[in-house]
PDB file of N, CA and C in Angstrom:
ATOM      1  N   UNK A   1      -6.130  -8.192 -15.182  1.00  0.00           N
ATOM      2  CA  UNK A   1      -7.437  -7.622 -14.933  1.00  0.00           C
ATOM      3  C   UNK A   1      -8.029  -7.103 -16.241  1.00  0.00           C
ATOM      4  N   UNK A   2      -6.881  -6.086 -16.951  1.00  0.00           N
ATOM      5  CA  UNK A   2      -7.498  -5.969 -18.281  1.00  0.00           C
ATOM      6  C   UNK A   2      -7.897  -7.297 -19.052  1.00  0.00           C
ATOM      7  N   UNK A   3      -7.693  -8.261 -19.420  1.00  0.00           N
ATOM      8  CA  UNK A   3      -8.046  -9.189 -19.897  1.00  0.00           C
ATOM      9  C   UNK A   3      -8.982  -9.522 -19.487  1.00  0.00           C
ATOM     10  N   UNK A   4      -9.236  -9.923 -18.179  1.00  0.00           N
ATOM     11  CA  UNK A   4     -10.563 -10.603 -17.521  1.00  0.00           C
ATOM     12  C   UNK A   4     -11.712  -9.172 -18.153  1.00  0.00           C
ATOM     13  N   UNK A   5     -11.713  -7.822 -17.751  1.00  0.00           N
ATOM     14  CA  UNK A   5     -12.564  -7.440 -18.153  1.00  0.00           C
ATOM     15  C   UNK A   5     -12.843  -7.516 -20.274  1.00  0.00           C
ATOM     16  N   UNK A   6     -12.000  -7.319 -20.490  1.00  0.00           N
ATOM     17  CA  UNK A   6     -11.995  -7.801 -22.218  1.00  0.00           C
ATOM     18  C   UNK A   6     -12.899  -9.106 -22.809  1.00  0.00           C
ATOM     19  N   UNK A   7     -12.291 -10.251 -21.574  1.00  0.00           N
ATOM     20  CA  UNK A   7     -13.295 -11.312 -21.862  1.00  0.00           C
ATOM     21  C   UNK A   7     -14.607 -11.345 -21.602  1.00  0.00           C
ATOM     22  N   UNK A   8     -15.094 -10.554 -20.764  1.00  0.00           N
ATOM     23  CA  UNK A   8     -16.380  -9.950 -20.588  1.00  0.00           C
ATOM     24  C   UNK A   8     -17.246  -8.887 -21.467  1.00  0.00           C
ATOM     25  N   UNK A   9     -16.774  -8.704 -22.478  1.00  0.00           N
ATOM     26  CA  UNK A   9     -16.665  -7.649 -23.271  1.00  0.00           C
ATOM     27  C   UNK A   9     -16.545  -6.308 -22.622  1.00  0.00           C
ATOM     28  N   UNK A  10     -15.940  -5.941 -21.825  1.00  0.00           N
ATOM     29  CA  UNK A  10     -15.493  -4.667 -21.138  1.00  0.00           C
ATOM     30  C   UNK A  10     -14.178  -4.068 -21.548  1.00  0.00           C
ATOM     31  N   UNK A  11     -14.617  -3.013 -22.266  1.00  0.00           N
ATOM     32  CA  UNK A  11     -13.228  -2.322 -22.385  1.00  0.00           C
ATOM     33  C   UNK A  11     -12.684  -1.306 -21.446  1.00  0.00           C
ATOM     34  N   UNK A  12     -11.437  -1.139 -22.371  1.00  0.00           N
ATOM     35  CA  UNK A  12     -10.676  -0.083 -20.653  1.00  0.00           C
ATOM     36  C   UNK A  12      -9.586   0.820 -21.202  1.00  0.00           C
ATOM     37  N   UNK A  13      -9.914   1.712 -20.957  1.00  0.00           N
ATOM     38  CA  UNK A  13      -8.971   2.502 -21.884  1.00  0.00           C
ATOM     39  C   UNK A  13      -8.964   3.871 -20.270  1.00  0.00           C
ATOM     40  N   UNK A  14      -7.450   4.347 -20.386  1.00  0.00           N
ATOM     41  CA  UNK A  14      -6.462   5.246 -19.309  1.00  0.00           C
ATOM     42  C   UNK A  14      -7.254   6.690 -20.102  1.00  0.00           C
ATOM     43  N   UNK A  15      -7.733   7.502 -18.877  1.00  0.00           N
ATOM     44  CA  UNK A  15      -8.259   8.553 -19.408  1.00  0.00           C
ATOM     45  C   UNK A  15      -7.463   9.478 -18.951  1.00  0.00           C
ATOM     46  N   UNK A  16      -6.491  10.002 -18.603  1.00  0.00           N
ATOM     47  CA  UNK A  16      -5.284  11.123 -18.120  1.00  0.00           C
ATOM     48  C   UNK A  16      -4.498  10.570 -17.568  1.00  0.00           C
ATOM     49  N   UNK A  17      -3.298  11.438 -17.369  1.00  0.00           N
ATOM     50  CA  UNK A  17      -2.213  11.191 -17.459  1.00  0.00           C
ATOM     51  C   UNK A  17      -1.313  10.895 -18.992  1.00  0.00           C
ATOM     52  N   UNK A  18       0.017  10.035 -17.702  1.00  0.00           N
ATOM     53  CA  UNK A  18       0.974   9.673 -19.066  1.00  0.00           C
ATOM     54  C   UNK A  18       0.589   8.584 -19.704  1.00  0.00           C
ATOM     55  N   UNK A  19      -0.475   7.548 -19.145  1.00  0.00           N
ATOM     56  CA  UNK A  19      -0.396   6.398 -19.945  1.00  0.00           C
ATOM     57  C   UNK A  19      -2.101   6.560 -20.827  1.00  0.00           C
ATOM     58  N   UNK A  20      -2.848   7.792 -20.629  1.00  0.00           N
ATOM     59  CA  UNK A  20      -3.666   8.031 -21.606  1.00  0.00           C
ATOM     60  C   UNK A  20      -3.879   7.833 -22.955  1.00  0.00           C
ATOM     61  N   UNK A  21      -2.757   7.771 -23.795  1.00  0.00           N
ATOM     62  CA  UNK A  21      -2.175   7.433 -25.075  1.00  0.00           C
ATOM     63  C   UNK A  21      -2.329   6.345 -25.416  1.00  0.00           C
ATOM     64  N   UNK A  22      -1.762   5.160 -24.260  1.00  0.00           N
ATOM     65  CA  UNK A  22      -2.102   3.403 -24.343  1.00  0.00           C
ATOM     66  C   UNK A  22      -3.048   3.152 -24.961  1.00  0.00           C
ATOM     67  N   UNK A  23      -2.859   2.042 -25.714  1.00  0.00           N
ATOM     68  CA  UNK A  23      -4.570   1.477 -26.428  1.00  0.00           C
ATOM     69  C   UNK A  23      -4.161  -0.213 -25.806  1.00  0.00           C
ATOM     70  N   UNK A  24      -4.804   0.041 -24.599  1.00  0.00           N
ATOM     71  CA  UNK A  24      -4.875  -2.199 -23.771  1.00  0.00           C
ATOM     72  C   UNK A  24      -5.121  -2.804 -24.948  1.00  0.00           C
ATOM     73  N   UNK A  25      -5.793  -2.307 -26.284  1.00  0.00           N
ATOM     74  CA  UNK A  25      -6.155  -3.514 -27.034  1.00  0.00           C
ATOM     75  C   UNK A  25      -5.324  -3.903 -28.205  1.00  0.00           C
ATOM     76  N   UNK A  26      -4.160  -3.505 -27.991  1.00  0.00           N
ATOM     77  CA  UNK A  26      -2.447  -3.585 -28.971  1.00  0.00           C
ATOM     78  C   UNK A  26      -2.085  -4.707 -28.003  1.00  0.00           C
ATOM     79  N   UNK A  27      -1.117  -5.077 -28.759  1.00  0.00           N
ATOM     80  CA  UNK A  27      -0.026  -5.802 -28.058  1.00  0.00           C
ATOM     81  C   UNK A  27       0.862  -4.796 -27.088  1.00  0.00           C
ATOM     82  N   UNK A  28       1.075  -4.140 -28.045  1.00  0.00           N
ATOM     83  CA  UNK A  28       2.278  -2.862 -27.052  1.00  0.00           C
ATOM     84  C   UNK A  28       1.284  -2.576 -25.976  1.00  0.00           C
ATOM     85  N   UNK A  29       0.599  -1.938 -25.991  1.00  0.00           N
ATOM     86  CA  UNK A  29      -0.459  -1.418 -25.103  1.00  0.00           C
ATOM     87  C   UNK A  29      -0.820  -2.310 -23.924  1.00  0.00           C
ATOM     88  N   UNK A  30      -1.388  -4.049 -24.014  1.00  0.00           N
ATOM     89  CA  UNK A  30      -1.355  -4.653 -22.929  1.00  0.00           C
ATOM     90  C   UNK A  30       0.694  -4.829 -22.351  1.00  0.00           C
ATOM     91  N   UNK A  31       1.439  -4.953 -22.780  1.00  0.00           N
ATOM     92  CA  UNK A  31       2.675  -4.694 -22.859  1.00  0.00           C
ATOM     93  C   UNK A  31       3.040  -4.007 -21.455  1.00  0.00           C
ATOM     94  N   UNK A  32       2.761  -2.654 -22.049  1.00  0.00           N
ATOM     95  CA  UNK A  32       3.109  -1.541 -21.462  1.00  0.00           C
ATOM     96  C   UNK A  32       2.567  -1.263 -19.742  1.00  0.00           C
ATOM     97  N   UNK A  33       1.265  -1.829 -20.358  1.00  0.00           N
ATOM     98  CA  UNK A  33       0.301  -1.416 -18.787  1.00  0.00           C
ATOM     99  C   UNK A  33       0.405  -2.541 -17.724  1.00  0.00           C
ATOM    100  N   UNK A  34       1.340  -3.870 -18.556  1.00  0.00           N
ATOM    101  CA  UNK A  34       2.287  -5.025 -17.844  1.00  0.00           C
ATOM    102  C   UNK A  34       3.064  -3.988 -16.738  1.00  0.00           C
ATOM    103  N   UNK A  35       4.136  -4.027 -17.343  1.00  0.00           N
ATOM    104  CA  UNK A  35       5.472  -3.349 -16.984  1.00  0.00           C
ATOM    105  C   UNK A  35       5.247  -2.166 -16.205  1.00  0.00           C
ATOM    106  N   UNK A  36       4.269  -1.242 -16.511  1.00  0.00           N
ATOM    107  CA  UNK A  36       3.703  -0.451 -15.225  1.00  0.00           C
ATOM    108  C   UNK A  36       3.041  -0.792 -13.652  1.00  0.00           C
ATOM    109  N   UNK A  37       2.898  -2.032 -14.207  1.00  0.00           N
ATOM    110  CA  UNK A  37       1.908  -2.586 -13.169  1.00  0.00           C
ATOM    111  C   UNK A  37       3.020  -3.245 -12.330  1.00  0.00           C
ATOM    112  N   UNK A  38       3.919  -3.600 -13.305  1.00  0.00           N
ATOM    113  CA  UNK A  38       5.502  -4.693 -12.649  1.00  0.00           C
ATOM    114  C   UNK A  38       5.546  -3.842 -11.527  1.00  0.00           C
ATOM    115  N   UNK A  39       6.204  -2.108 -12.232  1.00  0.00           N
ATOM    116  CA  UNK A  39       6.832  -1.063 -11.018  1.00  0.00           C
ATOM    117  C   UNK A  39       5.889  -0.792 -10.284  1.00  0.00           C
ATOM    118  N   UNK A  40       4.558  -0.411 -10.338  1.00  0.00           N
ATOM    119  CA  UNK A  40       3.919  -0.315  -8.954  1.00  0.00           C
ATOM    120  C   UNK A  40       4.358  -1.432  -7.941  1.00  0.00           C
ATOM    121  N   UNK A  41       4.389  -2.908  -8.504  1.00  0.00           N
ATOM    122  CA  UNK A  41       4.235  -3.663  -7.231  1.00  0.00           C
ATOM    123  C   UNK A  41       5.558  -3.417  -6.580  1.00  0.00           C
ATOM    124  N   UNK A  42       6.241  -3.826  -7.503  1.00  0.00           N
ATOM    125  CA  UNK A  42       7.449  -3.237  -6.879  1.00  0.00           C
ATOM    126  C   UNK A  42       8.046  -1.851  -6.290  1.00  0.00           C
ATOM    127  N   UNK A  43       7.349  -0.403  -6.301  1.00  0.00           N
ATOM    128  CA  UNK A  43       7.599  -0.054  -5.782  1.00  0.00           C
ATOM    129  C   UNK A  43       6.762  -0.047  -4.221  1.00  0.00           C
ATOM    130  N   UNK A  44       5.778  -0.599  -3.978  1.00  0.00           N
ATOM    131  CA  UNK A  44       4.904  -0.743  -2.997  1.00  0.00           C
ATOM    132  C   UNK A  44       5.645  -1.819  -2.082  1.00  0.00           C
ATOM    133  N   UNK A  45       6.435  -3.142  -2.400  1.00  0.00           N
ATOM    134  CA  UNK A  45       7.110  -3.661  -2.312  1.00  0.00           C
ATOM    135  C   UNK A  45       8.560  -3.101  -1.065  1.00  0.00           C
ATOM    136  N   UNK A  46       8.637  -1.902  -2.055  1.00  0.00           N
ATOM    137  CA  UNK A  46      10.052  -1.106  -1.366  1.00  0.00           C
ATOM    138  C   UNK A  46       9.460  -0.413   0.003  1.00  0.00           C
ATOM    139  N   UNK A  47       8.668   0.152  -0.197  1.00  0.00           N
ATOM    140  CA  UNK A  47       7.836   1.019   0.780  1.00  0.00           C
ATOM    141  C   UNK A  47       7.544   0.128   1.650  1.00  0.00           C
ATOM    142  N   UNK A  48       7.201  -0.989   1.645  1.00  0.00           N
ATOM    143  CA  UNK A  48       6.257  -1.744   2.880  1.00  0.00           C
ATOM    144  C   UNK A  48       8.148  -2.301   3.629  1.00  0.00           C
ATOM    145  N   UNK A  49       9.206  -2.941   2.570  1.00  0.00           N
ATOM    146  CA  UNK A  49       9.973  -2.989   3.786  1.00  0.00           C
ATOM    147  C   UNK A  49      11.107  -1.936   4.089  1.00  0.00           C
ATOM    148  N   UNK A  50      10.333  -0.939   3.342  1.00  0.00           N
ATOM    149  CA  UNK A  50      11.594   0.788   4.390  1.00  0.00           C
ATOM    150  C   UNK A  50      11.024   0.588   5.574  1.00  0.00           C
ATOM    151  N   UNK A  51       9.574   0.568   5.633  1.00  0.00           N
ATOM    152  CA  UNK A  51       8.327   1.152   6.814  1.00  0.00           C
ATOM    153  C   UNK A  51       9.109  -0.593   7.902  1.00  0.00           C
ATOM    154  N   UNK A  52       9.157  -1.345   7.210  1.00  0.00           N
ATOM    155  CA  UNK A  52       9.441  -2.476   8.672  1.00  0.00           C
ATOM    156  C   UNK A  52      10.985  -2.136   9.171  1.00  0.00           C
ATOM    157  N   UNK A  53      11.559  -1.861   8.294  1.00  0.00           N
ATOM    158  CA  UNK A  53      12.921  -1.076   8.459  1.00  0.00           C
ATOM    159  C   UNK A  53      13.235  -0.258   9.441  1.00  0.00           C
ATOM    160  N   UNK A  54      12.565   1.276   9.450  1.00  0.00           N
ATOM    161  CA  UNK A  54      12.002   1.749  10.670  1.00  0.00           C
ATOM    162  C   UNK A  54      11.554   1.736  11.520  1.00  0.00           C
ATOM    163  N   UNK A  55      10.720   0.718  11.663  1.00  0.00           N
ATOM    164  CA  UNK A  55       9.742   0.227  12.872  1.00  0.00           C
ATOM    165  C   UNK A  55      11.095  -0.651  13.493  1.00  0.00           C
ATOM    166  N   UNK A  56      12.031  -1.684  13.060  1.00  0.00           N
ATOM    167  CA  UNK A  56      12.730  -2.267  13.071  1.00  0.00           C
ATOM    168  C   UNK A  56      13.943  -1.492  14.625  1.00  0.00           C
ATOM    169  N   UNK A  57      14.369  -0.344  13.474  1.00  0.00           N
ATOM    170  CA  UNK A  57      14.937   0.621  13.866  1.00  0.00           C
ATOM    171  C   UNK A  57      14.786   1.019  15.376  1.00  0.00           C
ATOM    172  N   UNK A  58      13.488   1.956  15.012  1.00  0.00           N
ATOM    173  CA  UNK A  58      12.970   2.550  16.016  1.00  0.00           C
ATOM    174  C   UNK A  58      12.766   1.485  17.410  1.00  0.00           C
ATOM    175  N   UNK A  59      12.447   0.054  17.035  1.00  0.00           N
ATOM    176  CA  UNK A  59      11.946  -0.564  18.181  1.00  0.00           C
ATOM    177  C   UNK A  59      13.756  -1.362  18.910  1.00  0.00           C
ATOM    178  N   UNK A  60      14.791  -1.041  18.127  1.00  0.00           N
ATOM    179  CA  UNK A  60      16.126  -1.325  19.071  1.00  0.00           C
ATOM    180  C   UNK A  60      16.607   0.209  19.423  1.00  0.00           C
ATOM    181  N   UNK A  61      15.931   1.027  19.133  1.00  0.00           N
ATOM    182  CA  UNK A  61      16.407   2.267  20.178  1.00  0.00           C
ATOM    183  C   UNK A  61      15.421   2.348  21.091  1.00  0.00           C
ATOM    184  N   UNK A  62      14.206   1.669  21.620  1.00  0.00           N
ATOM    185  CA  UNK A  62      14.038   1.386  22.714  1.00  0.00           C
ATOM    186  C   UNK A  62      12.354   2.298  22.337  1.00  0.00           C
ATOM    187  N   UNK A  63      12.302   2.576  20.896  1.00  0.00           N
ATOM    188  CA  UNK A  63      10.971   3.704  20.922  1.00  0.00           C
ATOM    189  C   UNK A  63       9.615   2.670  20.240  1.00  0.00           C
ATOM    190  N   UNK A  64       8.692   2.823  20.701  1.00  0.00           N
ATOM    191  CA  UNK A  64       7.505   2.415  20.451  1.00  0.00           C
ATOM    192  C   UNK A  64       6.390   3.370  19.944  1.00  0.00           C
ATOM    193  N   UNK A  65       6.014   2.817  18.981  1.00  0.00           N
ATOM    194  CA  UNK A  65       5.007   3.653  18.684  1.00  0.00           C
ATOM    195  C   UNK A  65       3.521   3.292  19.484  1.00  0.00           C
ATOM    196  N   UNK A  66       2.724   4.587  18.297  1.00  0.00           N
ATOM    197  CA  UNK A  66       1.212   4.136  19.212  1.00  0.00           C
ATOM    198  C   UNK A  66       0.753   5.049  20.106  1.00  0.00           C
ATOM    199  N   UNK A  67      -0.317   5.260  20.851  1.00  0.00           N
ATOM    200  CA  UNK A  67      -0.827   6.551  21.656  1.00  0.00           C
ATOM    201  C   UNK A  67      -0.413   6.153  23.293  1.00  0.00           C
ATOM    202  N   UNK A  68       0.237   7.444  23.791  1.00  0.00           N
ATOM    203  CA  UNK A  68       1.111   7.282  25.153  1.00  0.00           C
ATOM    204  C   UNK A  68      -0.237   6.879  25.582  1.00  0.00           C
ATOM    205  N   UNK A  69       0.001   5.755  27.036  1.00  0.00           N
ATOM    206  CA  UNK A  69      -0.628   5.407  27.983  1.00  0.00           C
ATOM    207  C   UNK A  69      -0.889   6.603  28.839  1.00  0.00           C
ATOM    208  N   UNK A  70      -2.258   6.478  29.514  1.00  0.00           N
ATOM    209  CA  UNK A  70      -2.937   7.474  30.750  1.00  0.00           C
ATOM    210  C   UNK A  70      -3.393   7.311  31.785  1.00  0.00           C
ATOM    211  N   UNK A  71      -3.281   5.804  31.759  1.00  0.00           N
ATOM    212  CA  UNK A  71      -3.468   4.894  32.888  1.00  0.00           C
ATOM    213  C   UNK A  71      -2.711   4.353  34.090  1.00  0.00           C
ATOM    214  N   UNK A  72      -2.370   4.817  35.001  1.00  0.00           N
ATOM    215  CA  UNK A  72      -1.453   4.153  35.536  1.00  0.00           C
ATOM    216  C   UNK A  72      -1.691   3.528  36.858  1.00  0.00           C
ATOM    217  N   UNK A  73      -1.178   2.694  38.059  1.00  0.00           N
ATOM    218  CA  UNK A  73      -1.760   1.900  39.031  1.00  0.00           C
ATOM    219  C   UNK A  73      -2.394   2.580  39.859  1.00  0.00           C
ATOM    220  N   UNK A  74      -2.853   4.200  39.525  1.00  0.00           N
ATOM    221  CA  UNK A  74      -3.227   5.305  40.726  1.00  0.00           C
ATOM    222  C   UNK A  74      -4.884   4.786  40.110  1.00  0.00           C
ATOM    223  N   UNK A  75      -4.870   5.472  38.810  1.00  0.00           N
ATOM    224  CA  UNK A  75      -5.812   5.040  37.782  1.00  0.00           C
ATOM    225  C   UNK A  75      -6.996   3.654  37.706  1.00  0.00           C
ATOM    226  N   UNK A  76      -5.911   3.414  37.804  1.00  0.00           N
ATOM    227  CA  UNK A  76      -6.564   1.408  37.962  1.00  0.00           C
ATOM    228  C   UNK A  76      -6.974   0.848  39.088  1.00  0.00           C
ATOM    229  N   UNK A  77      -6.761   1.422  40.133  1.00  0.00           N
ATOM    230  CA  UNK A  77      -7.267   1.653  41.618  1.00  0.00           C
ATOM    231  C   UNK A  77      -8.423   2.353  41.532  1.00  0.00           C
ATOM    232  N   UNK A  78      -8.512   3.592  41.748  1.00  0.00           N
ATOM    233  CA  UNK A  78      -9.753   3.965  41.244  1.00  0.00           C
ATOM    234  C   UNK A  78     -10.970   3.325  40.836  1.00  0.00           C
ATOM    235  N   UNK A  79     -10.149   3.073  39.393  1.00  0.00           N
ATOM    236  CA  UNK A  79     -11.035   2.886  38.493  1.00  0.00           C
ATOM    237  C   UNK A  79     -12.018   1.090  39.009  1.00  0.00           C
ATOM    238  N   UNK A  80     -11.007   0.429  39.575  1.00  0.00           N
ATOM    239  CA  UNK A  80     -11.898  -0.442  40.332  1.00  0.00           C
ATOM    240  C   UNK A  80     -12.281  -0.358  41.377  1.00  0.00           C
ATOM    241  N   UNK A  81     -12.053   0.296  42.489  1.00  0.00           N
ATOM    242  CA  UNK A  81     -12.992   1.435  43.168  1.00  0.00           C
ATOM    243  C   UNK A  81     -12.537  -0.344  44.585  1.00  0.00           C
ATOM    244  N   UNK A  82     -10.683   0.155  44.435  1.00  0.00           N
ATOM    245  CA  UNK A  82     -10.486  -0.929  45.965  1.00  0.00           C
ATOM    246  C   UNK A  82      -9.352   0.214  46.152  1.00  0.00           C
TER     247      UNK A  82
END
């Protein structure tokens, strides 16, 4: 992305934090904001399959998520009015 904006003449430079220091327009610098970018995906990566992990989990102990039902055949009678 840094590049694509560079080729546009758009620069981009980290305004706080730890990677504030970076200059994208080094070698080290596009480098660096590589290898950061590696561990985000990868940690987003980890997170998406803990979360199926759990869901995994949770759905062979018999639990479902989601908002309890309020409806029931008393309800649905009614509600179609037989």
């Amino acid at each position: 992305m840094v590049d694509t904006l560079r080729g546009r003449g758009i620069g981009f430079q980290v305004l706080t934090g730890a990677l504030a220091d970076i200059d994208p327009g080094t070698a080290d610098g596009r480098s660096m904001l590589q290898v950061v970018g590696a561990m985000g995906e990868s940690e987003r990566s980890l997170i998406k399959e803990r979360a199926r992990a759990g869901l995994d989990a949770a759905k062979a102990q018999g639990r479902t998520g989601g908002r309890p039902t309020v409806v029931d055949e008393d309800v649905l009678t009614v509600a179609r009015g037989r």
